[in-house]
PDB file of N, CA and C in Angstrom:
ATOM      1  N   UNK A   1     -66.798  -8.149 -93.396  1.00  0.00           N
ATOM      2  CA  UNK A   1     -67.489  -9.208 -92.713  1.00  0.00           C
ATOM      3  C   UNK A   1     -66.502 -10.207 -92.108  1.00  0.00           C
ATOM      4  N   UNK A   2     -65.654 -10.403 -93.054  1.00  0.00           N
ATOM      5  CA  UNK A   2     -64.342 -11.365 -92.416  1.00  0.00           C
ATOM      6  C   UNK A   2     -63.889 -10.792 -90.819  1.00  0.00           C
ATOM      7  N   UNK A   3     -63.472  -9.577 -91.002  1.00  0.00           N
ATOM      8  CA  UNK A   3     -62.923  -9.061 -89.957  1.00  0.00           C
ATOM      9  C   UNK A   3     -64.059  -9.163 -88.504  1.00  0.00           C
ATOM     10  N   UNK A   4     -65.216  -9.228 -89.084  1.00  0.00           N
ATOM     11  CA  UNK A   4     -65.686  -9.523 -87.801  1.00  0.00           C
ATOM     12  C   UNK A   4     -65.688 -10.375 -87.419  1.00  0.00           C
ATOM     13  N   UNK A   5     -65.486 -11.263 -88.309  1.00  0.00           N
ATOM     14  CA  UNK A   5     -65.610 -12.917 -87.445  1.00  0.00           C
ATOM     15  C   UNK A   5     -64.188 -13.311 -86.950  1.00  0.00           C
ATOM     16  N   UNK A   6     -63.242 -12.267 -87.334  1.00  0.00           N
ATOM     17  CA  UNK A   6     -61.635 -12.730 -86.789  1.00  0.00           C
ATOM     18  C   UNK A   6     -62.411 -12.268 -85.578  1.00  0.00           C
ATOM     19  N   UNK A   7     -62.449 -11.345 -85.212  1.00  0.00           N
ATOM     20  CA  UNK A   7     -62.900 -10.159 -83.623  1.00  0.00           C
ATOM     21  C   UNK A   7     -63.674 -11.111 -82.776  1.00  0.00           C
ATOM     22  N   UNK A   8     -64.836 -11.885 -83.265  1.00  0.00           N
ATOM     23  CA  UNK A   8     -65.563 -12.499 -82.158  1.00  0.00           C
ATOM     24  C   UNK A   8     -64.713 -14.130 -81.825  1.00  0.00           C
ATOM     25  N   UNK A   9     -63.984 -14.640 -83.227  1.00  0.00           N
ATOM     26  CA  UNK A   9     -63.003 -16.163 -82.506  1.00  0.00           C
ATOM     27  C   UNK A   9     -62.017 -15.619 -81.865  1.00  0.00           C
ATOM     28  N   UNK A  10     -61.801 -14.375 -81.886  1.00  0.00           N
ATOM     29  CA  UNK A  10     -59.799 -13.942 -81.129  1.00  0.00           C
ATOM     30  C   UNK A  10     -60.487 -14.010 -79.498  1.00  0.00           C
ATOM     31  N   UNK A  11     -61.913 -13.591 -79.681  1.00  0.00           N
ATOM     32  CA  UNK A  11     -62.340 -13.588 -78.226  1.00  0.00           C
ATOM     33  C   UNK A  11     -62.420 -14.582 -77.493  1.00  0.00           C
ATOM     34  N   UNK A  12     -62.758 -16.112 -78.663  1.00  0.00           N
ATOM     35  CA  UNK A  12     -63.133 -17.143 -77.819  1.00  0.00           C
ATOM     36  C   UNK A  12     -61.964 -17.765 -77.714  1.00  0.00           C
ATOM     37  N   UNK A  13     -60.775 -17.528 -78.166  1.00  0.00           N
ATOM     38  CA  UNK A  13     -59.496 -18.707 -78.265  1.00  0.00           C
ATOM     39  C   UNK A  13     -58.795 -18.531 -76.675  1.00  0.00           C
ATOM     40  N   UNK A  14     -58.951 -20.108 -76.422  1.00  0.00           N
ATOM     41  CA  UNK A  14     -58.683 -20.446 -75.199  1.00  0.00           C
ATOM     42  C   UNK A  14     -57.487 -21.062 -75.271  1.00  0.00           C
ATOM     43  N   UNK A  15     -56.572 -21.565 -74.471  1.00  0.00           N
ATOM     44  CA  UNK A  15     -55.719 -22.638 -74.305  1.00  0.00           C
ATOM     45  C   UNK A  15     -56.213 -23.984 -74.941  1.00  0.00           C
ATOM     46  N   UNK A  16     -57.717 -24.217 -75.449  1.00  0.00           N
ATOM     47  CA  UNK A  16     -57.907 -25.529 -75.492  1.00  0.00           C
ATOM     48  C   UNK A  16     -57.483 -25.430 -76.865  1.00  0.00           C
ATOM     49  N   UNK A  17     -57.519 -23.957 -78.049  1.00  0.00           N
ATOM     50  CA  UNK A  17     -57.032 -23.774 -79.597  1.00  0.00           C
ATOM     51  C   UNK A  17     -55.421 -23.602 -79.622  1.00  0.00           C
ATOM     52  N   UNK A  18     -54.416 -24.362 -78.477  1.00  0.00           N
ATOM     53  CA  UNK A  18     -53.152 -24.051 -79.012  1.00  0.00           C
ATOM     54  C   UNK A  18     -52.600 -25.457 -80.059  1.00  0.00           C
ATOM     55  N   UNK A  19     -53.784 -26.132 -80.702  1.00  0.00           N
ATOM     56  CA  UNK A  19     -53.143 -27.058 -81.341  1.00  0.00           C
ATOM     57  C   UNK A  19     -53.447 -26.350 -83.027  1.00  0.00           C
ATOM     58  N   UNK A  20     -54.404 -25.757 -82.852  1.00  0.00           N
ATOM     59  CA  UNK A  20     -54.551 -24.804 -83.903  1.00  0.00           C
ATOM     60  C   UNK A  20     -53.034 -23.402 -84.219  1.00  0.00           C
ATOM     61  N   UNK A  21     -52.734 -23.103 -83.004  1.00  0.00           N
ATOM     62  CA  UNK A  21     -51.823 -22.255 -83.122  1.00  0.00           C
ATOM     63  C   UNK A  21     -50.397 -22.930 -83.352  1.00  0.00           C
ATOM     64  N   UNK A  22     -50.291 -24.212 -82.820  1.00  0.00           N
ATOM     65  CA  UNK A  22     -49.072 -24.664 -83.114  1.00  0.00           C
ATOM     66  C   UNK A  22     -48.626 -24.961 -84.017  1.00  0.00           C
ATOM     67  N   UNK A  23     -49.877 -25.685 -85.514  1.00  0.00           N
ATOM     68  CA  UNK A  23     -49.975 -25.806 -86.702  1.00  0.00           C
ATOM     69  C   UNK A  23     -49.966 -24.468 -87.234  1.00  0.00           C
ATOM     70  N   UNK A  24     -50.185 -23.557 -87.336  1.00  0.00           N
ATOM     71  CA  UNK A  24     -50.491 -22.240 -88.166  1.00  0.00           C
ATOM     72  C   UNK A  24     -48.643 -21.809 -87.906  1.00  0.00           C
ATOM     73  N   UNK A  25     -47.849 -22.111 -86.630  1.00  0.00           N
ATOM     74  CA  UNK A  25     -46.741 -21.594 -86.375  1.00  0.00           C
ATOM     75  C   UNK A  25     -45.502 -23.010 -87.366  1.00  0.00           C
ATOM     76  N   UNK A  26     -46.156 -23.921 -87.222  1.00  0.00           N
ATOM     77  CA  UNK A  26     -45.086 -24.955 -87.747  1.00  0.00           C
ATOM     78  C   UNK A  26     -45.637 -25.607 -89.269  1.00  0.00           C
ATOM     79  N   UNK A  27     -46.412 -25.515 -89.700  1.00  0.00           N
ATOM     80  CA  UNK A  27     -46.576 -25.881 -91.400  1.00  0.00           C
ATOM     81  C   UNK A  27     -46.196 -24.568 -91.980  1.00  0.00           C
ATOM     82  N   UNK A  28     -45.914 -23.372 -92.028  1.00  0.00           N
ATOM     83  CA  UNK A  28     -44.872 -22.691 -92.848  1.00  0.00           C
ATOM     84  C   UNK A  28     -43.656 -23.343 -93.151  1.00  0.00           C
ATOM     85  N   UNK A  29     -42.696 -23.461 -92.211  1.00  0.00           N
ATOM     86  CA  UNK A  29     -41.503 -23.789 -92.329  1.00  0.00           C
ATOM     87  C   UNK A  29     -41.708 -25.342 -92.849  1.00  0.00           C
ATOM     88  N   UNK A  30     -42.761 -25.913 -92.517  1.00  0.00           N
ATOM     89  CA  UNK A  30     -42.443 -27.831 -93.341  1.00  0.00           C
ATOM     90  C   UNK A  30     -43.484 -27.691 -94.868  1.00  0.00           C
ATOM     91  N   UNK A  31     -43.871 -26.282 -95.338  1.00  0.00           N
ATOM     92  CA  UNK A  31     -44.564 -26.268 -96.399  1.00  0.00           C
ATOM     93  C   UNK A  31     -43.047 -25.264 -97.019  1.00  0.00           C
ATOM     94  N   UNK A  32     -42.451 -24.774 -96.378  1.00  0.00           N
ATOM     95  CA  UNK A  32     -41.026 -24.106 -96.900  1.00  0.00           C
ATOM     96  C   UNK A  32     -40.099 -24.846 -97.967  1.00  0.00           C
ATOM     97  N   UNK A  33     -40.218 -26.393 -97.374  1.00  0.00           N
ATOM     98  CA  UNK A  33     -39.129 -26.913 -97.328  1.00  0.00           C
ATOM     99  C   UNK A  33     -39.115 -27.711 -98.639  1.00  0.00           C
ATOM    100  N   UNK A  34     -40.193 -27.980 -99.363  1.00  0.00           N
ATOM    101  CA  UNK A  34     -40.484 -28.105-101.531  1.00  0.00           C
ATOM    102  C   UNK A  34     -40.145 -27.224-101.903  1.00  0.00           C
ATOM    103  N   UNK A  35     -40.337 -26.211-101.624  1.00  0.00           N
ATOM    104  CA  UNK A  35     -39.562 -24.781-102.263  1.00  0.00           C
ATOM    105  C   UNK A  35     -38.065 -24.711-102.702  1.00  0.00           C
ATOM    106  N   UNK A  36     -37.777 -25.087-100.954  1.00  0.00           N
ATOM    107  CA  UNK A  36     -36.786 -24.806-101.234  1.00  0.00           C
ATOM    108  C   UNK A  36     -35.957 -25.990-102.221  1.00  0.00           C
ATOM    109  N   UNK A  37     -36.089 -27.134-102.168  1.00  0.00           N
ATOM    110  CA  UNK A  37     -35.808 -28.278-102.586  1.00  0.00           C
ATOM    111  C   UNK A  37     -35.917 -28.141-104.294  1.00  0.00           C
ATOM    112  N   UNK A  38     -36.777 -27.704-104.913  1.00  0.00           N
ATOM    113  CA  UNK A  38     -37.297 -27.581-105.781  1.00  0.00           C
ATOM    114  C   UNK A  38     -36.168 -26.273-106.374  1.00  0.00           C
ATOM    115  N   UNK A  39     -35.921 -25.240-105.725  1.00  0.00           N
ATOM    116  CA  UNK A  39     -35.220 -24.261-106.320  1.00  0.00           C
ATOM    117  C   UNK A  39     -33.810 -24.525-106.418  1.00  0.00           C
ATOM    118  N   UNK A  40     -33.751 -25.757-105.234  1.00  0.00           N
ATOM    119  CA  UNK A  40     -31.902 -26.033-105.252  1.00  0.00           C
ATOM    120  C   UNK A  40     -31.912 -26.984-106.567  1.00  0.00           C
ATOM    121  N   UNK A  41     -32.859 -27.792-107.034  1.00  0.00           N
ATOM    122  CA  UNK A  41     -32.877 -28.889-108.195  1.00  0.00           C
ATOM    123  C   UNK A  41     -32.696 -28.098-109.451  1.00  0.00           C
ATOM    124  N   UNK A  42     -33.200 -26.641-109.095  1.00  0.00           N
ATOM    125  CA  UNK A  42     -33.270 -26.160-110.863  1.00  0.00           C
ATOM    126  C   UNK A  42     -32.251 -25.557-110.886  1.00  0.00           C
ATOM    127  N   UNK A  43     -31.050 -25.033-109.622  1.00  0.00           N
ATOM    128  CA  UNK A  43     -30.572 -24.684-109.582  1.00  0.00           C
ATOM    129  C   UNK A  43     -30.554 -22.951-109.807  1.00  0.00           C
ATOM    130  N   UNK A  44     -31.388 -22.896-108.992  1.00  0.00           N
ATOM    131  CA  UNK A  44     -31.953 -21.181-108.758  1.00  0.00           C
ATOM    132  C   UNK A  44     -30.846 -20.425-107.923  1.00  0.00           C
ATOM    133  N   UNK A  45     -30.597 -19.012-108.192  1.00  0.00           N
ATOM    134  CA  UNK A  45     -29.896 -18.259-107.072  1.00  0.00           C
ATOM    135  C   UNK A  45     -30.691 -18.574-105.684  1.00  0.00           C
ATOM    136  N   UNK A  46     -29.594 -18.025-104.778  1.00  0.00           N
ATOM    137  CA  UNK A  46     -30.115 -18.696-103.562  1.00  0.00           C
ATOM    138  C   UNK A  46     -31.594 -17.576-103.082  1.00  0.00           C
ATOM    139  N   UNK A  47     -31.440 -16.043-103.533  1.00  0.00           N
ATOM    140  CA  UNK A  47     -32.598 -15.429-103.359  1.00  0.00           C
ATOM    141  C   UNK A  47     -33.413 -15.879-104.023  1.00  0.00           C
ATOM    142  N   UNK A  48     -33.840 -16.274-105.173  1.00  0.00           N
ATOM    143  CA  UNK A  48     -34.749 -16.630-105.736  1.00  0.00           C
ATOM    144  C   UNK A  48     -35.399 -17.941-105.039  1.00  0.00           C
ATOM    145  N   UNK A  49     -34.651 -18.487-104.914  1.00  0.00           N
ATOM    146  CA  UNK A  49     -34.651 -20.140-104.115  1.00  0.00           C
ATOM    147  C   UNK A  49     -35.968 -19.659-102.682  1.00  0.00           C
ATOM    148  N   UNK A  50     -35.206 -18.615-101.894  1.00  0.00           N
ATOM    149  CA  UNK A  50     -36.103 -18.301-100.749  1.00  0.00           C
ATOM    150  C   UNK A  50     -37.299 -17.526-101.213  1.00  0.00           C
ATOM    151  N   UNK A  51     -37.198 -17.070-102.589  1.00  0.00           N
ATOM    152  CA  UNK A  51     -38.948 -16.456-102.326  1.00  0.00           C
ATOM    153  C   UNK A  51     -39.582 -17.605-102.468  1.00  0.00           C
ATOM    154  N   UNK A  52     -39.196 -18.482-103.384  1.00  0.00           N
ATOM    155  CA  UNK A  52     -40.001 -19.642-104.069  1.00  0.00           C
ATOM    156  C   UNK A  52     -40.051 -20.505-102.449  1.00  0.00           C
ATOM    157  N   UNK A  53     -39.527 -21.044-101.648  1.00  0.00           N
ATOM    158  CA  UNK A  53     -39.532 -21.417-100.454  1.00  0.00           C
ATOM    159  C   UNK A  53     -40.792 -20.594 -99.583  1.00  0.00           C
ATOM    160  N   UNK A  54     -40.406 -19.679 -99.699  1.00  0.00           N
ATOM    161  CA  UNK A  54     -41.893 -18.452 -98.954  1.00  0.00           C
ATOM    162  C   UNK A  54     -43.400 -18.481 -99.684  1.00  0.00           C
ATOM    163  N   UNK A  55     -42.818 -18.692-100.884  1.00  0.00           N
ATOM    164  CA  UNK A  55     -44.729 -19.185-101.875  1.00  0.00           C
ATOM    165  C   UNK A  55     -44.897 -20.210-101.600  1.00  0.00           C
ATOM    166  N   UNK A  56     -44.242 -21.229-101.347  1.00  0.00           N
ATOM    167  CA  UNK A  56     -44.975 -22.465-100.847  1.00  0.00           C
ATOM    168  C   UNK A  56     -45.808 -22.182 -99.265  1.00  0.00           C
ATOM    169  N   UNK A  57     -44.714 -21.979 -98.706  1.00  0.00           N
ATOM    170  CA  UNK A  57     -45.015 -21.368 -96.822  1.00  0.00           C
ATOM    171  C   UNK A  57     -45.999 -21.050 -97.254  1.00  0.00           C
ATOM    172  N   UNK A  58     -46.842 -19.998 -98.132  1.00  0.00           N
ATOM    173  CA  UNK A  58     -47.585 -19.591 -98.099  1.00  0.00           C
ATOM    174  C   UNK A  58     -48.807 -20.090 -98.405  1.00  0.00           C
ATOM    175  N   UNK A  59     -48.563 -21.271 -98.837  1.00  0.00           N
ATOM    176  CA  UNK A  59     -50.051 -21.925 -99.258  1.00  0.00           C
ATOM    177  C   UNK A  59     -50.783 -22.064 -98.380  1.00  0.00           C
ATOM    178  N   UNK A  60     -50.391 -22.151 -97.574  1.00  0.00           N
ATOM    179  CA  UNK A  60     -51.145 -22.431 -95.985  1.00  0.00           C
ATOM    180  C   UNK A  60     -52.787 -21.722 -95.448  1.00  0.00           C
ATOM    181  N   UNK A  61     -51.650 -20.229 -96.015  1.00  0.00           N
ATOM    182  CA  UNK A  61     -53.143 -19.475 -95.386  1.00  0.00           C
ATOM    183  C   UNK A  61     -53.633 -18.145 -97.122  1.00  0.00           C
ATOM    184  N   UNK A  62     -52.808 -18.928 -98.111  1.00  0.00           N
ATOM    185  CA  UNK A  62     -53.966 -18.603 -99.419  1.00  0.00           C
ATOM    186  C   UNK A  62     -54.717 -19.494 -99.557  1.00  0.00           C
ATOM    187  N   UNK A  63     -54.957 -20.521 -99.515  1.00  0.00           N
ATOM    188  CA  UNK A  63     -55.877 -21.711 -99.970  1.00  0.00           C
ATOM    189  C   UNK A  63     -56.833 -22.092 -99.098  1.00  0.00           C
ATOM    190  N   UNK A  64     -55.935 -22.289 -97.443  1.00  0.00           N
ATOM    191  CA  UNK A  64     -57.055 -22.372 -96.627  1.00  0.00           C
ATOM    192  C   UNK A  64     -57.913 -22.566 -96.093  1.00  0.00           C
ATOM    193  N   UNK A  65     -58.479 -21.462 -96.111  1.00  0.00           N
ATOM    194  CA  UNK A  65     -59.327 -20.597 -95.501  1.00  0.00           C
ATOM    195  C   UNK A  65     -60.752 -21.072 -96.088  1.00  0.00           C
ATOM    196  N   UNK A  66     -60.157 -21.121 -97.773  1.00  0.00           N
ATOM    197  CA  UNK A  66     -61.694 -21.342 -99.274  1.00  0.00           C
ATOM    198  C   UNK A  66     -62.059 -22.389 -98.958  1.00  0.00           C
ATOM    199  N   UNK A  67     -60.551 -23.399 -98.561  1.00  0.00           N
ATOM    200  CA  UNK A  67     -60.461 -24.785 -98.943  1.00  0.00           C
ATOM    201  C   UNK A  67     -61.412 -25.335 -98.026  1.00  0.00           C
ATOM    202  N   UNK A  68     -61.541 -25.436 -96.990  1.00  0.00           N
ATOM    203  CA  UNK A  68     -62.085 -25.609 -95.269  1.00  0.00           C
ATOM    204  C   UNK A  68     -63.187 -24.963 -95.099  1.00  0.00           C
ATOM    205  N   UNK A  69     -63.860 -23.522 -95.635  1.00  0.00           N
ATOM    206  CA  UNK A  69     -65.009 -23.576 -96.197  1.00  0.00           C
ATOM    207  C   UNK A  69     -66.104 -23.947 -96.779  1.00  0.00           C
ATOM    208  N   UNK A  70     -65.227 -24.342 -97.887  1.00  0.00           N
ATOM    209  CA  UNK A  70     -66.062 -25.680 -98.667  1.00  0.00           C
ATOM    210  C   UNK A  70     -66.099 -26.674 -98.202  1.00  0.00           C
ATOM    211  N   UNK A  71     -65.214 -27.532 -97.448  1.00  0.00           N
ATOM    212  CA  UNK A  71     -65.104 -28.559 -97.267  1.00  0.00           C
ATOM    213  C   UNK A  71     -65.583 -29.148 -96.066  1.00  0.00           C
ATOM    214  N   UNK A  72     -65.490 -28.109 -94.833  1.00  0.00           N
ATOM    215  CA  UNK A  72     -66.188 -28.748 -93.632  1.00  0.00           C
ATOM    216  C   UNK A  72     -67.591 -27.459 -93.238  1.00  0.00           C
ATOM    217  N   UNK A  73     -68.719 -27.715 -93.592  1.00  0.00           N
ATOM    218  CA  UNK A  73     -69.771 -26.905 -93.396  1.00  0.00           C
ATOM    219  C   UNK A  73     -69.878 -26.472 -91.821  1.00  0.00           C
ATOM    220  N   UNK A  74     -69.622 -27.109 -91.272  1.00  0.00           N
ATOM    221  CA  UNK A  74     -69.499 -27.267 -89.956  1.00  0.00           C
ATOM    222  C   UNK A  74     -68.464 -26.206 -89.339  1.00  0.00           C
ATOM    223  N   UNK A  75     -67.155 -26.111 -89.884  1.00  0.00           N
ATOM    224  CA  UNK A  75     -65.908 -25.499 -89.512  1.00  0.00           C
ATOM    225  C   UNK A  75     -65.844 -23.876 -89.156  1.00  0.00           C
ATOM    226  N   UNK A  76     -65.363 -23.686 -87.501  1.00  0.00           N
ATOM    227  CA  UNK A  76     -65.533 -22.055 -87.241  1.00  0.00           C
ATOM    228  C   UNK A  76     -64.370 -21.186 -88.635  1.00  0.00           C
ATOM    229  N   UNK A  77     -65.217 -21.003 -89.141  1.00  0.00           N
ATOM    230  CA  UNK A  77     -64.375 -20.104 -90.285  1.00  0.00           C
ATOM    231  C   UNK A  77     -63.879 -18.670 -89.974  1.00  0.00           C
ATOM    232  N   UNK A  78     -63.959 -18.609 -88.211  1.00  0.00           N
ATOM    233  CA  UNK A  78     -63.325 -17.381 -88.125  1.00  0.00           C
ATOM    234  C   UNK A  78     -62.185 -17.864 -87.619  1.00  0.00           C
ATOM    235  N   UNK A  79     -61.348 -19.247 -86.845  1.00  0.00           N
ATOM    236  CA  UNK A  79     -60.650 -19.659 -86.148  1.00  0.00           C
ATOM    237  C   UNK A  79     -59.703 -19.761 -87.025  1.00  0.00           C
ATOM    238  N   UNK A  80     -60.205 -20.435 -88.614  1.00  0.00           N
ATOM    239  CA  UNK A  80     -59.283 -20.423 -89.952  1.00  0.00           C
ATOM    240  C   UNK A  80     -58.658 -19.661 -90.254  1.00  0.00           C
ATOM    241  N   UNK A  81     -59.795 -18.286 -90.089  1.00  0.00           N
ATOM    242  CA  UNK A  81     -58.731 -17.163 -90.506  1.00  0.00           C
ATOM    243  C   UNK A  81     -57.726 -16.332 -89.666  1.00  0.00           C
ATOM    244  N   UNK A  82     -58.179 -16.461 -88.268  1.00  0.00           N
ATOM    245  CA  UNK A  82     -57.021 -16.184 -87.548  1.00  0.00           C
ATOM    246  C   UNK A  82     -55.803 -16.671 -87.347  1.00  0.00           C
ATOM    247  N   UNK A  83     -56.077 -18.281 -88.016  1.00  0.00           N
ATOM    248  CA  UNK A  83     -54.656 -18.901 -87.608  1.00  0.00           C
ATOM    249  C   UNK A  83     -54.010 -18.515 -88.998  1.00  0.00           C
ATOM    250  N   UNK A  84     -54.807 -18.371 -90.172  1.00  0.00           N
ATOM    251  CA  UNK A  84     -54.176 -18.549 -91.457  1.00  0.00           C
ATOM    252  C   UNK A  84     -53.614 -16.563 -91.195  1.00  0.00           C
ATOM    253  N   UNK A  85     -54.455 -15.628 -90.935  1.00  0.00           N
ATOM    254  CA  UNK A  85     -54.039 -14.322 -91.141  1.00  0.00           C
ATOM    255  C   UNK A  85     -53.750 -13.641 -89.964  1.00  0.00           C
ATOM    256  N   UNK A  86     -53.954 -14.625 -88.519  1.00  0.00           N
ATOM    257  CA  UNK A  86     -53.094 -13.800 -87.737  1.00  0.00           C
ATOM    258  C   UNK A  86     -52.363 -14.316 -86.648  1.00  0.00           C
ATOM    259  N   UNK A  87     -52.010 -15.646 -87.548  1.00  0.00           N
ATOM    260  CA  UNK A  87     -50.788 -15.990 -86.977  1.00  0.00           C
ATOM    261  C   UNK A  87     -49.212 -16.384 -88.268  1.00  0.00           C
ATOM    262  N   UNK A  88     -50.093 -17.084 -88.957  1.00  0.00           N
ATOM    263  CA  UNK A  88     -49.350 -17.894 -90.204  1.00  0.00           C
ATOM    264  C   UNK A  88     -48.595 -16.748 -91.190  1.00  0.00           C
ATOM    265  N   UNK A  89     -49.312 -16.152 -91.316  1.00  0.00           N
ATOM    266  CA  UNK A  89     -48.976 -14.637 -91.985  1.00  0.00           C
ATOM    267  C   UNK A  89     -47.962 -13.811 -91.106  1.00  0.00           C
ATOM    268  N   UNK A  90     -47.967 -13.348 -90.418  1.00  0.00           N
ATOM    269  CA  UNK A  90     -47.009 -12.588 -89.448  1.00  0.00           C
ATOM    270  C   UNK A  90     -46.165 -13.541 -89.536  1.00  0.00           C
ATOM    271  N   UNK A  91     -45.805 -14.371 -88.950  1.00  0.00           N
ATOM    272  CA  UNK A  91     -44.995 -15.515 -88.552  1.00  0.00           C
ATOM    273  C   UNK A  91     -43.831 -15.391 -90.084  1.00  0.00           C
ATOM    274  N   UNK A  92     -44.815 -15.722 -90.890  1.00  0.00           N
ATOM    275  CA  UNK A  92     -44.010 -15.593 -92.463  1.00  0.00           C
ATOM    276  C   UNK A  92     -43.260 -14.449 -93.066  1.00  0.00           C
ATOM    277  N   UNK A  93     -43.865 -13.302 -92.642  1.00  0.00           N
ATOM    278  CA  UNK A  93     -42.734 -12.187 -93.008  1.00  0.00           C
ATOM    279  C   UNK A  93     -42.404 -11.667 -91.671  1.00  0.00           C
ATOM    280  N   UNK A  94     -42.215 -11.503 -90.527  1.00  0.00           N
ATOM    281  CA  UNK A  94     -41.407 -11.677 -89.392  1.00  0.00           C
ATOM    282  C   UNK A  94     -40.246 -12.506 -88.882  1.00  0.00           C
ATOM    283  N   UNK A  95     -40.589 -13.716 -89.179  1.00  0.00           N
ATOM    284  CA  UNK A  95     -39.419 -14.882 -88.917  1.00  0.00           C
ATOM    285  C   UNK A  95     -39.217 -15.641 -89.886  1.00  0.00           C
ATOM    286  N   UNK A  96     -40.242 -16.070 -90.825  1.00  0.00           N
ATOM    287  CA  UNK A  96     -40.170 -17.160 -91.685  1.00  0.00           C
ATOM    288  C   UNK A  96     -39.278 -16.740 -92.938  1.00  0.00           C
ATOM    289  N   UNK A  97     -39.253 -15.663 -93.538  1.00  0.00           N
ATOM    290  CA  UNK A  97     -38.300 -15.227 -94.735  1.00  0.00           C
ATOM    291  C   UNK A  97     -36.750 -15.303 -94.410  1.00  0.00           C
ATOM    292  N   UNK A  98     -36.674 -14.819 -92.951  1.00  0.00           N
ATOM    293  CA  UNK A  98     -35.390 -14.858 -92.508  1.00  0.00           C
ATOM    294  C   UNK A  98     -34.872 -17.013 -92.461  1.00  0.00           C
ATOM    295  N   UNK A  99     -34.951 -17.186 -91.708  1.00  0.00           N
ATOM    296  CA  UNK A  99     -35.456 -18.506 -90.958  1.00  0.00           C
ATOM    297  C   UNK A  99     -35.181 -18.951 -92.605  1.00  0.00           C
ATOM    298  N   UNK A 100     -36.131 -19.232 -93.566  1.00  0.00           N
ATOM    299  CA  UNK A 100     -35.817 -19.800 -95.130  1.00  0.00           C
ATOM    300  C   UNK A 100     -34.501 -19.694 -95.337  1.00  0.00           C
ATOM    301  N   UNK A 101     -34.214 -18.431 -95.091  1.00  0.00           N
ATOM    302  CA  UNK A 101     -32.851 -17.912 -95.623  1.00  0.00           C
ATOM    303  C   UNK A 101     -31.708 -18.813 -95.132  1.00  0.00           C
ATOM    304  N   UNK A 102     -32.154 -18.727 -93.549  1.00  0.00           N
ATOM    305  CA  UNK A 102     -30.595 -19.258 -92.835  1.00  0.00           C
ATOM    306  C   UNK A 102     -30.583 -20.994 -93.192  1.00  0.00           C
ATOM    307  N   UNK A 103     -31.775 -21.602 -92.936  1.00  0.00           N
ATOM    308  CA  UNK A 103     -32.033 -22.793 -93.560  1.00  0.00           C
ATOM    309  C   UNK A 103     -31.255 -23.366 -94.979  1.00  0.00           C
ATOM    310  N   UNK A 104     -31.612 -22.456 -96.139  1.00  0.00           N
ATOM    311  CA  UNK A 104     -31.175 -22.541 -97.053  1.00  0.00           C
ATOM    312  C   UNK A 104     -29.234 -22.268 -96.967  1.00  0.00           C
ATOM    313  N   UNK A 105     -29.118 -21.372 -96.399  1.00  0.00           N
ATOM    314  CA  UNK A 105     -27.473 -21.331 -96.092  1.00  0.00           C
ATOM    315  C   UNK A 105     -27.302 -22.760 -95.383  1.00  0.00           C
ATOM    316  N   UNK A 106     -27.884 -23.059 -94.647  1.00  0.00           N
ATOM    317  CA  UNK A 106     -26.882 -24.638 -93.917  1.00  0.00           C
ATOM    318  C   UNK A 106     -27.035 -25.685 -94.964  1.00  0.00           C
ATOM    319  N   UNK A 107     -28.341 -25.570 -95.660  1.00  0.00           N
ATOM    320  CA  UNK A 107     -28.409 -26.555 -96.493  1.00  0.00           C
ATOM    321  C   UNK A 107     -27.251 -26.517 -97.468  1.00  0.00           C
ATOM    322  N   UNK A 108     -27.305 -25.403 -98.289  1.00  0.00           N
ATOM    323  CA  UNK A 108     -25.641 -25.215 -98.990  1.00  0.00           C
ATOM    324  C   UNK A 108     -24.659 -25.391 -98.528  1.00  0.00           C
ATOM    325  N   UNK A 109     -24.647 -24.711 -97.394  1.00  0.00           N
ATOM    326  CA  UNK A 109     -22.998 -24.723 -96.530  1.00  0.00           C
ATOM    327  C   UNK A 109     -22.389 -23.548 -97.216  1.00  0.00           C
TER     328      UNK A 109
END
């Protein structure tokens, strides 16, 4: 049922939803960035550091989707899930794991 409602919002997204897309592309990397902070404090290897950096990224589009459901009755809940599963998601294991990584290297040096 989900999947259909991605199919009929992918149809309606216009230029007027790129503020939706710009958020789904840029709160990974600023939901990244406790992770990573958090793993340099406990003093985690630096891989470990970036998954924990990538579970945060990820809260974005696990929580969501439920969260915005419940919360705005009103809200196209298919627009949610496209930005949360087909943009936010790709984005995160395509660029964002890498991207953590190199981040985390400058931050160390």
């Amino acid at each position: 049922m989900a999947i259909n409602r991605i199919k009929s919002t992918l149809r309606k997204v216009r230029l007027q939803h790129w503020r939706v897309i710009a958020f789904a592309l840029s709160m990974p990397t600023l939901l990244s960035l406790p992770g990573m902070a958090t793993g340099l404090l406990l003093g985690l290897a630096p891989g470990t550091t970036v998954i924990l950096a990538t579970l945060t990224a990820s809260a974005s589009y696990i929580a969501a989707p439920v969260a915005v459901r419940h919360a705005i009755e009103e809200a196209d809940i298919g627009l949610v899930m496209l930005a949360s599963l087909g943009v936010t998601f790709p984005f995160n294991v395509l660029v964002g794991i890498e991207l953590y990584a190199r981040i985390l290297q400058w931050l160390t040096g």
